[in-house]
N, C-alpha and C. Protein backbone atom coordinates (compact mmCIF):
# COMPACT_ATOMS: atom_id res chain seq x y z
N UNK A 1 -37.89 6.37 -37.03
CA UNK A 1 -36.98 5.28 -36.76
C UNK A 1 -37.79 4.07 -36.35
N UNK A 2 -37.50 2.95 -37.07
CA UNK A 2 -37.95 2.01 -36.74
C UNK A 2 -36.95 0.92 -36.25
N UNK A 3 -36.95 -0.34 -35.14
CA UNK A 3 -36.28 -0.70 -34.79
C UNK A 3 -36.58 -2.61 -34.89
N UNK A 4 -35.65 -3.59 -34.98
CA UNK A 4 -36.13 -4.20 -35.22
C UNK A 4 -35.15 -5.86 -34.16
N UNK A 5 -35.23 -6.70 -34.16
CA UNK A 5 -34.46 -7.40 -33.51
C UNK A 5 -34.02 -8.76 -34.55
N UNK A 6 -32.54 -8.46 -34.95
CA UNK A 6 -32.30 -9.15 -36.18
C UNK A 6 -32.34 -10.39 -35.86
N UNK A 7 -32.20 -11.81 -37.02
CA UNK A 7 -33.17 -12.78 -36.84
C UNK A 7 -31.56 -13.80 -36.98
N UNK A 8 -31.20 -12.96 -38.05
CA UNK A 8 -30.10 -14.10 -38.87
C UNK A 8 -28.51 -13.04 -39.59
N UNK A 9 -27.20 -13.49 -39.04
CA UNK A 9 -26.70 -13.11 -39.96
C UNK A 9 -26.15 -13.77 -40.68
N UNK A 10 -25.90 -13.35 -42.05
CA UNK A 10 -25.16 -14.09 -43.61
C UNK A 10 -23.56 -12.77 -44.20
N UNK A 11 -23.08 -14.13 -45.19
CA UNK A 11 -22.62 -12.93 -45.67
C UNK A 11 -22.53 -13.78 -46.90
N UNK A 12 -22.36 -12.34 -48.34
CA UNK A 12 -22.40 -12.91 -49.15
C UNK A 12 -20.81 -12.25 -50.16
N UNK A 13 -20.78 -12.83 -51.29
CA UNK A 13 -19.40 -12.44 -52.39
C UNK A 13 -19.96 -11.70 -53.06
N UNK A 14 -19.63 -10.58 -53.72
CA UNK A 14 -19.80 -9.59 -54.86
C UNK A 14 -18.40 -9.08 -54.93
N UNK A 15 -18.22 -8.84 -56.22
CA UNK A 15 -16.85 -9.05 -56.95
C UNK A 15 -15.96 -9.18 -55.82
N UNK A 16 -15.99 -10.39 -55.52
CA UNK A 16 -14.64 -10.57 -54.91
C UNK A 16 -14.52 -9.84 -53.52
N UNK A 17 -16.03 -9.20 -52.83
CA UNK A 17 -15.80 -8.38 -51.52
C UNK A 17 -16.83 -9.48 -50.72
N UNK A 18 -16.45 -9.47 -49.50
CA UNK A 18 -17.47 -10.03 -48.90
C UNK A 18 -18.34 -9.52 -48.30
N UNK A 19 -19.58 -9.58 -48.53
CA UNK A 19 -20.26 -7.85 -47.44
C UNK A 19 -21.65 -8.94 -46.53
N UNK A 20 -21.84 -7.91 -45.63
CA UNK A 20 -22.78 -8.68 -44.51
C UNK A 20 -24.32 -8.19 -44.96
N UNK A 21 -25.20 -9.49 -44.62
CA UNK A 21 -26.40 -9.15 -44.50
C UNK A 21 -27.04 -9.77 -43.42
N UNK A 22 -27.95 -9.32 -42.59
CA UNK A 22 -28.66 -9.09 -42.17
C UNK A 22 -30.12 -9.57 -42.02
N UNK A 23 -30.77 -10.88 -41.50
CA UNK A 23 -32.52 -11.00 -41.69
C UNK A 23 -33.31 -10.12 -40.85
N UNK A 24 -34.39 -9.93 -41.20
CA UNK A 24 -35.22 -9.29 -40.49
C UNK A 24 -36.73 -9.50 -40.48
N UNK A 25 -37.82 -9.64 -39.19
CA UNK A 25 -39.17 -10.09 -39.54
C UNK A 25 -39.63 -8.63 -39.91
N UNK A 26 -40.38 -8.54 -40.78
CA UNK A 26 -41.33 -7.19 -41.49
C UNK A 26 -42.28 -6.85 -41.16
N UNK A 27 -42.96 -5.85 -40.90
CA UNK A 27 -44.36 -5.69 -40.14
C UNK A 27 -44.86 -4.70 -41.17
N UNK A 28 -46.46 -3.71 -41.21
CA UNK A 28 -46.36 -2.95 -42.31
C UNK A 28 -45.87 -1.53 -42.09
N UNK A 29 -45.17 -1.18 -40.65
CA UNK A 29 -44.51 -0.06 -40.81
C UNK A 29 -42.80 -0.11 -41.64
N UNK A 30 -42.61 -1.20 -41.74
CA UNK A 30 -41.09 -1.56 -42.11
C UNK A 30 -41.79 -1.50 -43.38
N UNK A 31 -43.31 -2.16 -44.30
CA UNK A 31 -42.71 -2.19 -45.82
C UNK A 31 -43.52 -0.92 -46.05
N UNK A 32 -44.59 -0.12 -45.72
CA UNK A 32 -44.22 1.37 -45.57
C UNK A 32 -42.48 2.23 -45.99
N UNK A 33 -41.81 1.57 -45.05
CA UNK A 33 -40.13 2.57 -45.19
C UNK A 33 -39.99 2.36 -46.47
N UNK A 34 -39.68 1.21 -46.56
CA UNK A 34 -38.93 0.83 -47.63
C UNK A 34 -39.77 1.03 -48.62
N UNK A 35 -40.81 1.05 -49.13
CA UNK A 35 -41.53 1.42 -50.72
C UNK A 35 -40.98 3.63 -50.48
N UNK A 36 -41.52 3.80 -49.15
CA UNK A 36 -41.48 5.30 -49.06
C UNK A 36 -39.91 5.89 -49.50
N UNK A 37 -38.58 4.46 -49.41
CA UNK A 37 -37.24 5.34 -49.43
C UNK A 37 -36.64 4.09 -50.62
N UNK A 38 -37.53 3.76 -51.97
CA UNK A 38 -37.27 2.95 -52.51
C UNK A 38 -35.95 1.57 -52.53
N UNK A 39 -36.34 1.13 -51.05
CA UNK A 39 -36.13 -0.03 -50.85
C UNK A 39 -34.68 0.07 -50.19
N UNK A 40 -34.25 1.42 -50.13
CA UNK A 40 -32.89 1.78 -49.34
C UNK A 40 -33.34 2.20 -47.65
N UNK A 41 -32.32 1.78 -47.04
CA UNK A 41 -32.29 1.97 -45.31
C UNK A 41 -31.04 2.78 -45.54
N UNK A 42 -31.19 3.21 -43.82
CA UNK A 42 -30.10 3.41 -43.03
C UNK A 42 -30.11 2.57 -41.80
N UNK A 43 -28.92 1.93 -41.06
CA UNK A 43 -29.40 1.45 -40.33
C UNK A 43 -28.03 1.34 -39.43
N UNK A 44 -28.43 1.55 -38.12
CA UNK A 44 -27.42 1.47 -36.89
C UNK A 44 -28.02 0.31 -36.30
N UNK A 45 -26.80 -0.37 -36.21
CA UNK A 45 -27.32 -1.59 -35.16
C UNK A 45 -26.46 -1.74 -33.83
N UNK A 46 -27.42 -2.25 -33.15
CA UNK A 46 -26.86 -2.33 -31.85
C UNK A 46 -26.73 -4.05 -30.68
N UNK A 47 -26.25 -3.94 -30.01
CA UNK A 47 -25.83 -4.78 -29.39
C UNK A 47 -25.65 -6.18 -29.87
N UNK A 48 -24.72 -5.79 -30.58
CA UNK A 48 -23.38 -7.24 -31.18
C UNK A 48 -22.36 -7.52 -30.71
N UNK A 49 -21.81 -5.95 -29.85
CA UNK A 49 -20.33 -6.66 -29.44
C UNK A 49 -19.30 -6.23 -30.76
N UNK A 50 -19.62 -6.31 -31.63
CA UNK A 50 -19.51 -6.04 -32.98
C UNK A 50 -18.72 -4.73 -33.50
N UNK A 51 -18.00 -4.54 -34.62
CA UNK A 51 -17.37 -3.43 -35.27
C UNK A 51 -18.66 -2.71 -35.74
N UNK A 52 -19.67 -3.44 -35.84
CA UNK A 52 -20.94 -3.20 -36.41
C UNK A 52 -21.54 -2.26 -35.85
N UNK A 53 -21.95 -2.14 -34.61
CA UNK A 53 -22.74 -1.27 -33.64
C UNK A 53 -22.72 -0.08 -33.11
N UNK A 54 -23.49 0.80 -33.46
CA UNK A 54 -23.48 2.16 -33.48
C UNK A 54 -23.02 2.97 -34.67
N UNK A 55 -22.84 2.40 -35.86
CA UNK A 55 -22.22 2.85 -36.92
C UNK A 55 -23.77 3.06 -37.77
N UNK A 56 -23.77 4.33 -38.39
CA UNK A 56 -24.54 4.18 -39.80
C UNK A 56 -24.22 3.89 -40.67
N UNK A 57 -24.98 2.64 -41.28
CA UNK A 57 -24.54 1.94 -42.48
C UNK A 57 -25.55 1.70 -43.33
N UNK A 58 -25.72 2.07 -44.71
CA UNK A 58 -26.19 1.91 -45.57
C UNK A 58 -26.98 0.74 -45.99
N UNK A 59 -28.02 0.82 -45.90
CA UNK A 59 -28.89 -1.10 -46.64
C UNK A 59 -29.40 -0.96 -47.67
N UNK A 60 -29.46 -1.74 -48.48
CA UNK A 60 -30.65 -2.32 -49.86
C UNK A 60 -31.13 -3.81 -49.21
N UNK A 61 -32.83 -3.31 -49.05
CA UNK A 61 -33.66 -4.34 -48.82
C UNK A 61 -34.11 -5.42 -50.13
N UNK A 62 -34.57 -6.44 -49.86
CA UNK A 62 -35.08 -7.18 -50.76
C UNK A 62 -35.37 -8.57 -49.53
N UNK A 63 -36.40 -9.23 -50.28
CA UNK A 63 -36.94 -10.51 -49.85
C UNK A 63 -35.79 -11.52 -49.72
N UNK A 64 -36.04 -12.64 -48.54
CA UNK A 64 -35.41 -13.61 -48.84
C UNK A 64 -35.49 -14.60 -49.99
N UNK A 65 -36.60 -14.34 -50.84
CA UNK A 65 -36.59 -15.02 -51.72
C UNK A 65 -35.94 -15.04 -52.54
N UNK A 66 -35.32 -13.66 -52.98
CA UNK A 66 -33.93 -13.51 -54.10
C UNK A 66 -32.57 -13.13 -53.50
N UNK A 67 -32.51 -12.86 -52.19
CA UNK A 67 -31.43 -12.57 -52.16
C UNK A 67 -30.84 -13.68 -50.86
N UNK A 68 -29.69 -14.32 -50.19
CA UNK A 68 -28.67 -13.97 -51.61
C UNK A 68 -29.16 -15.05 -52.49
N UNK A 69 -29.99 -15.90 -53.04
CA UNK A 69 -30.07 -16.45 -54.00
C UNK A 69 -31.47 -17.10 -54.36
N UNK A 70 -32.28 -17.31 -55.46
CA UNK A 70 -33.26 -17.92 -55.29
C UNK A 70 -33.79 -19.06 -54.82
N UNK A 71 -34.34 -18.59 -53.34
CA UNK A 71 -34.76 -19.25 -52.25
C UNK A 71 -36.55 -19.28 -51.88
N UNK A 72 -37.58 -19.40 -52.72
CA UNK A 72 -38.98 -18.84 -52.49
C UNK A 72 -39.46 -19.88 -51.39
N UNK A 73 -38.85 -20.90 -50.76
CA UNK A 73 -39.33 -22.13 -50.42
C UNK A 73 -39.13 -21.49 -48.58
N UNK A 74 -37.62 -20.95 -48.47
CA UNK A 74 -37.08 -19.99 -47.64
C UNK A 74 -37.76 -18.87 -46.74
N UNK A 75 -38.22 -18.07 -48.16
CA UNK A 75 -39.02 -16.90 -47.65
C UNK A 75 -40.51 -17.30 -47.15
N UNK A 76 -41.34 -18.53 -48.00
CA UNK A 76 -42.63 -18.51 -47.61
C UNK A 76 -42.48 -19.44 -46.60
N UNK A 77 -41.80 -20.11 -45.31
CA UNK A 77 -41.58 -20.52 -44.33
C UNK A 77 -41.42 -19.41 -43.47
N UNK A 78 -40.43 -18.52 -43.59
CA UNK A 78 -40.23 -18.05 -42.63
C UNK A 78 -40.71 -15.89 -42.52
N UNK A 79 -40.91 -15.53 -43.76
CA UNK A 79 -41.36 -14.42 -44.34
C UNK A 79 -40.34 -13.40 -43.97
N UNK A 80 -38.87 -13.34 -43.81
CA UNK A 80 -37.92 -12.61 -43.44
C UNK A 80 -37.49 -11.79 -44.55
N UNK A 81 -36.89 -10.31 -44.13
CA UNK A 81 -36.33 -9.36 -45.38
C UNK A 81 -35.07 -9.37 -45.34
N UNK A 82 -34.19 -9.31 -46.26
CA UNK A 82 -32.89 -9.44 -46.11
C UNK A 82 -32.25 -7.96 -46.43
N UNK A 83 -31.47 -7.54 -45.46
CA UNK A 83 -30.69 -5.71 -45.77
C UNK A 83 -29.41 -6.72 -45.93
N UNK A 84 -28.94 -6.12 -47.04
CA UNK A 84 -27.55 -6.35 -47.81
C UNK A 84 -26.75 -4.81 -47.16
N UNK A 85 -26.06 -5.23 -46.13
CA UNK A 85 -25.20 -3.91 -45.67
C UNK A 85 -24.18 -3.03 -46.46
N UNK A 86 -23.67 -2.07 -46.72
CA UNK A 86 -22.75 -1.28 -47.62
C UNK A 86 -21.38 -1.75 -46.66
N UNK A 87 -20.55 -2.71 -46.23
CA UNK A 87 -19.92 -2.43 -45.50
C UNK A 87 -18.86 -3.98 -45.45
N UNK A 88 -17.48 -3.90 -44.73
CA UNK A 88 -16.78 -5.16 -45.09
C UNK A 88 -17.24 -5.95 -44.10
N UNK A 89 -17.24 -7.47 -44.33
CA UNK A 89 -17.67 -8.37 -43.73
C UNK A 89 -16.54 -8.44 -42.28
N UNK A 90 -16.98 -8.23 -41.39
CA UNK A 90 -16.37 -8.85 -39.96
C UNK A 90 -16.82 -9.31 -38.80
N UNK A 91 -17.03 -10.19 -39.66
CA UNK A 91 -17.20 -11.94 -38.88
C UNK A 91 -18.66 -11.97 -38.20
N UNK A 92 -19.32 -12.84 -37.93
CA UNK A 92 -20.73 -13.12 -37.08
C UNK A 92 -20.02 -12.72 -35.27
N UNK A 93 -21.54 -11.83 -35.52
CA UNK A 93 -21.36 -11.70 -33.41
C UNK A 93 -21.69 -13.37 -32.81
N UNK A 94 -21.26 -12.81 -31.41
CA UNK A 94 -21.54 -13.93 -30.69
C UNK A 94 -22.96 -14.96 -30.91
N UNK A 95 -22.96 -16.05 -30.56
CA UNK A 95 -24.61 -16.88 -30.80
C UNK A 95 -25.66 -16.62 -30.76
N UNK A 96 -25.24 -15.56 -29.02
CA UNK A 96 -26.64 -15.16 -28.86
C UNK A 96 -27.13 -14.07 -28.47
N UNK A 97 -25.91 -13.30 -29.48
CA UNK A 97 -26.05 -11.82 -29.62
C UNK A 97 -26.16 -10.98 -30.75
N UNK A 98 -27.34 -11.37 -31.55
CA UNK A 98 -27.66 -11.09 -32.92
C UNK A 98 -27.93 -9.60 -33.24
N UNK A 99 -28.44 -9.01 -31.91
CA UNK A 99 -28.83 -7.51 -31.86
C UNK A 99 -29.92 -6.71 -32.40
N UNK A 100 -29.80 -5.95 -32.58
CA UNK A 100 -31.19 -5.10 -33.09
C UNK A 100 -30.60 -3.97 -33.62
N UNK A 101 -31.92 -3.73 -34.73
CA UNK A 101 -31.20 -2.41 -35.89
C UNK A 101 -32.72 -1.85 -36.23
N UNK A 102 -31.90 -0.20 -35.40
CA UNK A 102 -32.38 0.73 -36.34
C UNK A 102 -33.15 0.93 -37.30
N UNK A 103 -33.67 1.28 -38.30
CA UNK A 103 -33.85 1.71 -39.44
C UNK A 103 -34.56 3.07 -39.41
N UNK A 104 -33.54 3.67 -40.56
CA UNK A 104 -34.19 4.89 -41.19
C UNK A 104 -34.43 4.85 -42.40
N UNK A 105 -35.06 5.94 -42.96
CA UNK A 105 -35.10 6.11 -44.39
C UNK A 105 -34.24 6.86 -45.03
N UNK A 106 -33.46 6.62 -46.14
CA UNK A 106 -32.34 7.43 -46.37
C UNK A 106 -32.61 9.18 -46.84
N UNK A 107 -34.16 9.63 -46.94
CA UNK A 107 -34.25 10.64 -46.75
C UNK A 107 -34.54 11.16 -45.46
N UNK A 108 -34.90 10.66 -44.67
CA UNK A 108 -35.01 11.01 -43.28
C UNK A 108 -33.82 12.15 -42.26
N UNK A 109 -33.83 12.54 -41.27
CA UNK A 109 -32.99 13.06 -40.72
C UNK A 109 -32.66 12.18 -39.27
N UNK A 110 -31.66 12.04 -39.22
CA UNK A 110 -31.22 11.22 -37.72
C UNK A 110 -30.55 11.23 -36.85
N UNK A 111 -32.12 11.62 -35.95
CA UNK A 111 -31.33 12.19 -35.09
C UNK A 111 -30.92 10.29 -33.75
N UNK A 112 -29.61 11.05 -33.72
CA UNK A 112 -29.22 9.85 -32.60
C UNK A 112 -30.44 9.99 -31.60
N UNK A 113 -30.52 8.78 -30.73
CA UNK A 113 -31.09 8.11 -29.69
C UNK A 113 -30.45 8.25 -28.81
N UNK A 114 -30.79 9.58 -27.19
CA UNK A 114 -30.33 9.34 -26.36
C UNK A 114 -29.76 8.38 -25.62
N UNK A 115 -28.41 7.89 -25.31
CA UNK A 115 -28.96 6.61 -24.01
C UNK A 115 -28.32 7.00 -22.85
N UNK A 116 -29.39 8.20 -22.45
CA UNK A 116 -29.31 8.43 -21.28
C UNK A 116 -29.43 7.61 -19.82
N UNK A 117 -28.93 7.10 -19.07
CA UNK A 117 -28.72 5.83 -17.96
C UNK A 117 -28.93 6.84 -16.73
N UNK A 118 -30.22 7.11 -16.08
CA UNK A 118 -29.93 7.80 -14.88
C UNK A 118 -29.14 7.24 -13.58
N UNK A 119 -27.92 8.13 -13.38
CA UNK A 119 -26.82 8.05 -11.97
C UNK A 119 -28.00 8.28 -11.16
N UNK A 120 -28.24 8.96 -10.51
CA UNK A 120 -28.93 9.77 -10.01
C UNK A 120 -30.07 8.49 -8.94
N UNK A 121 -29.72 8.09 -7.23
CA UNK A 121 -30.48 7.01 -6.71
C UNK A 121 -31.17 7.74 -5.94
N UNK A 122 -32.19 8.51 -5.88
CA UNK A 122 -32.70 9.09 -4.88
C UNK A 122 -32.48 8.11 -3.28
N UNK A 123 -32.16 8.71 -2.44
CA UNK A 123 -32.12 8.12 -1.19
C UNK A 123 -33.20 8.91 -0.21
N UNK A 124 -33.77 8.20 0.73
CA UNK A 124 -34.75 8.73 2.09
C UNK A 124 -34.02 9.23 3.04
N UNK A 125 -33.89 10.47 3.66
CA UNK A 125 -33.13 9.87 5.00
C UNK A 125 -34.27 11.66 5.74
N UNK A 126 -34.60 10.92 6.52
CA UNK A 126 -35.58 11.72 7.03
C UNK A 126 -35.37 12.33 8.57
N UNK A 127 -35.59 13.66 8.63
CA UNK A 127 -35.25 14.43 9.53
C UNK A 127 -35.89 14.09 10.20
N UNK A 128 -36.22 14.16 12.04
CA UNK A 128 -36.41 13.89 13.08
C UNK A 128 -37.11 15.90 13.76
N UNK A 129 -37.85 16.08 14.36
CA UNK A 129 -38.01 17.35 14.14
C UNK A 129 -38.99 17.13 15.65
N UNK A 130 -38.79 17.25 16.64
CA UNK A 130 -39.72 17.04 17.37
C UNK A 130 -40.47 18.68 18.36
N UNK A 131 -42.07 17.93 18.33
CA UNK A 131 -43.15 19.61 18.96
C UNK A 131 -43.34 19.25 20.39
N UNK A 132 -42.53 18.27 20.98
CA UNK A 132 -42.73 18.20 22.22
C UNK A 132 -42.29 19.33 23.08
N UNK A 133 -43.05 20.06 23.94
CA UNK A 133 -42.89 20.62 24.79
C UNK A 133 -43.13 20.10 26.45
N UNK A 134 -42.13 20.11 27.05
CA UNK A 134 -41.80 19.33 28.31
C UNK A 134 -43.19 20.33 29.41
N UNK A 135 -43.56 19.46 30.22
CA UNK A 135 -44.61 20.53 31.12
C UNK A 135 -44.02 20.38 32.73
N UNK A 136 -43.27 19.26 33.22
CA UNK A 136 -42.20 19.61 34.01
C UNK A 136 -41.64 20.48 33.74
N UNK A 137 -41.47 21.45 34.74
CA UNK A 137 -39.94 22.38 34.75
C UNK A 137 -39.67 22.00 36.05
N UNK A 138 -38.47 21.30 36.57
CA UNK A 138 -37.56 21.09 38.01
C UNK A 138 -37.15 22.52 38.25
N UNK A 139 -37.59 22.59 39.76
CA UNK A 139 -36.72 23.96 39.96
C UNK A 139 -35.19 23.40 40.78
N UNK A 140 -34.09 23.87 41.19
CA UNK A 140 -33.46 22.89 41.85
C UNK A 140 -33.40 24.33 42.76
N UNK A 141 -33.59 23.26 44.42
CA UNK A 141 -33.38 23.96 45.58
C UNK A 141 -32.64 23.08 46.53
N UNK A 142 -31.04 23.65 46.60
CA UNK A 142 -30.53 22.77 47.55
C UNK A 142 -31.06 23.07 48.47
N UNK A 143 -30.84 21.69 49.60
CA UNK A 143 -31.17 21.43 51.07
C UNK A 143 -29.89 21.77 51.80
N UNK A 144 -28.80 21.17 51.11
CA UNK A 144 -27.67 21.71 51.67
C UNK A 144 -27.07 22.75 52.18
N UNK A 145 -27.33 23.39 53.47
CA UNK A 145 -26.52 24.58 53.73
C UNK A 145 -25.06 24.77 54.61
N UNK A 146 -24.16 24.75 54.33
CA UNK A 146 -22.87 24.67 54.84
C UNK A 146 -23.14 25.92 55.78
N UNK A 147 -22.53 25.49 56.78
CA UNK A 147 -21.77 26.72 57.75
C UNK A 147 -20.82 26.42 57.85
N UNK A 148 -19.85 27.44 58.22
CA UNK A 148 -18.14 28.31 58.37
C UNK A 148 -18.88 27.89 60.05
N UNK A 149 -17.91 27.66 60.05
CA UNK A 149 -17.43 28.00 61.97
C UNK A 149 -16.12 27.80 62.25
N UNK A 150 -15.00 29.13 61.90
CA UNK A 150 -14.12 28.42 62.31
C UNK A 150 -13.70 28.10 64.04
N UNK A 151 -13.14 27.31 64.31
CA UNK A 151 -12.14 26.97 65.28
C UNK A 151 -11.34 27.78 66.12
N UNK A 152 -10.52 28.39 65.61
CA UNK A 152 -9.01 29.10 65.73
C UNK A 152 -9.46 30.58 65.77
N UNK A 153 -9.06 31.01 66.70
CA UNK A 153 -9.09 32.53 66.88
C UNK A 153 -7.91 33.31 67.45
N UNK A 154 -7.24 33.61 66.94
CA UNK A 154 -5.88 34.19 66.95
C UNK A 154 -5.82 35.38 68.19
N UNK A 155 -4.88 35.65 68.83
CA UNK A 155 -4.95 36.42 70.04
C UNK A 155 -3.80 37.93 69.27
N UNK A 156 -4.62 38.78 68.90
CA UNK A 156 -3.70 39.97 68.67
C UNK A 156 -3.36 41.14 69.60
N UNK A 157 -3.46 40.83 71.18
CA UNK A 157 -3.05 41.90 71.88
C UNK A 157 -1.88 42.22 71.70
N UNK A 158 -1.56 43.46 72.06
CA UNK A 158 -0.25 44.10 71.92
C UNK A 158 0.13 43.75 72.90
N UNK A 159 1.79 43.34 73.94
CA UNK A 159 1.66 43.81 74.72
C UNK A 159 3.14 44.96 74.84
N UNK A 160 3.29 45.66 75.42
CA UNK A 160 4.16 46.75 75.57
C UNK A 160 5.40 46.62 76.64
């Protein structure tokens, strides 16, 4: 999978359908793909906002110079490839949200791209654990000693 960050979108007429394309800058792992999957992609694109994004959709590459029309003045300014998408035209993403695409080779196997987002915030919170051993020991010895004394002494003679 190669991935790329699209430059420009167009769309063009063929009988009467309107279908989207796509610019793209080329490096030599991109014209590698394309000679290796004769000039056909696959391609998921992402972040448009778009009906477009996350979908596999079919491309035929070719230069800006012929497509959509003979433009050589075009291509040797700016050296961009144009993917003609398999798919109905709906509408340009936002200005300045052109996105980025994928590419596979249509013999390739594809596997989706995790997008795994870790939840997961590790937090600190650290135990307190203390080796103090105290070398005071208080003994407690009251001073206080109460005495009873009562008062009152009751007279139990009998008398007869």
């Amino acid at each position: 999978m190669l991935n790329y960050e699209i430059k420009r979108w167009d769309v063009i007429l063929v009988n009467d359908k309107r279908i989207p394309i796509i610019y793209i800058k080329p490096d030599i792992e991109f014209m590698n793909l394309i000679r290796k999957n004769n000039y056909n992609v696959i391609c998921v694109i992402h972040d448009t906002r778009t009906v477009y994004d996350n979908n596999k959709i079919y491309g035929v590459v070719n230069e800006s110079m012929y497509v959509p029309n003979c433009r050589p003045n075009f291509f040797h300014e700016t050296g961009l490839y144009v993917i003609t998408l398999d798919s109905s035209w709906n509408g340009y993403p936002p200005v300045n949200m052109l996105g980025n695409v994928d590419l596979y080779g249509v013999y390739e196997q594809i596997t989706p791209q995790p997008t795994f987002q870790p939840t997961f915030q590790p937090t600190f919170q650290p135990t307190f654990q203390s080796t103090y051993q105290p070398t005071f020991q208080p003994t407690f010895q009251p001073t206080f000693q109460p005495t009873f004394q009562p008062t009152f002494q009751p007279n139990f003679q009998q008398t007869y």
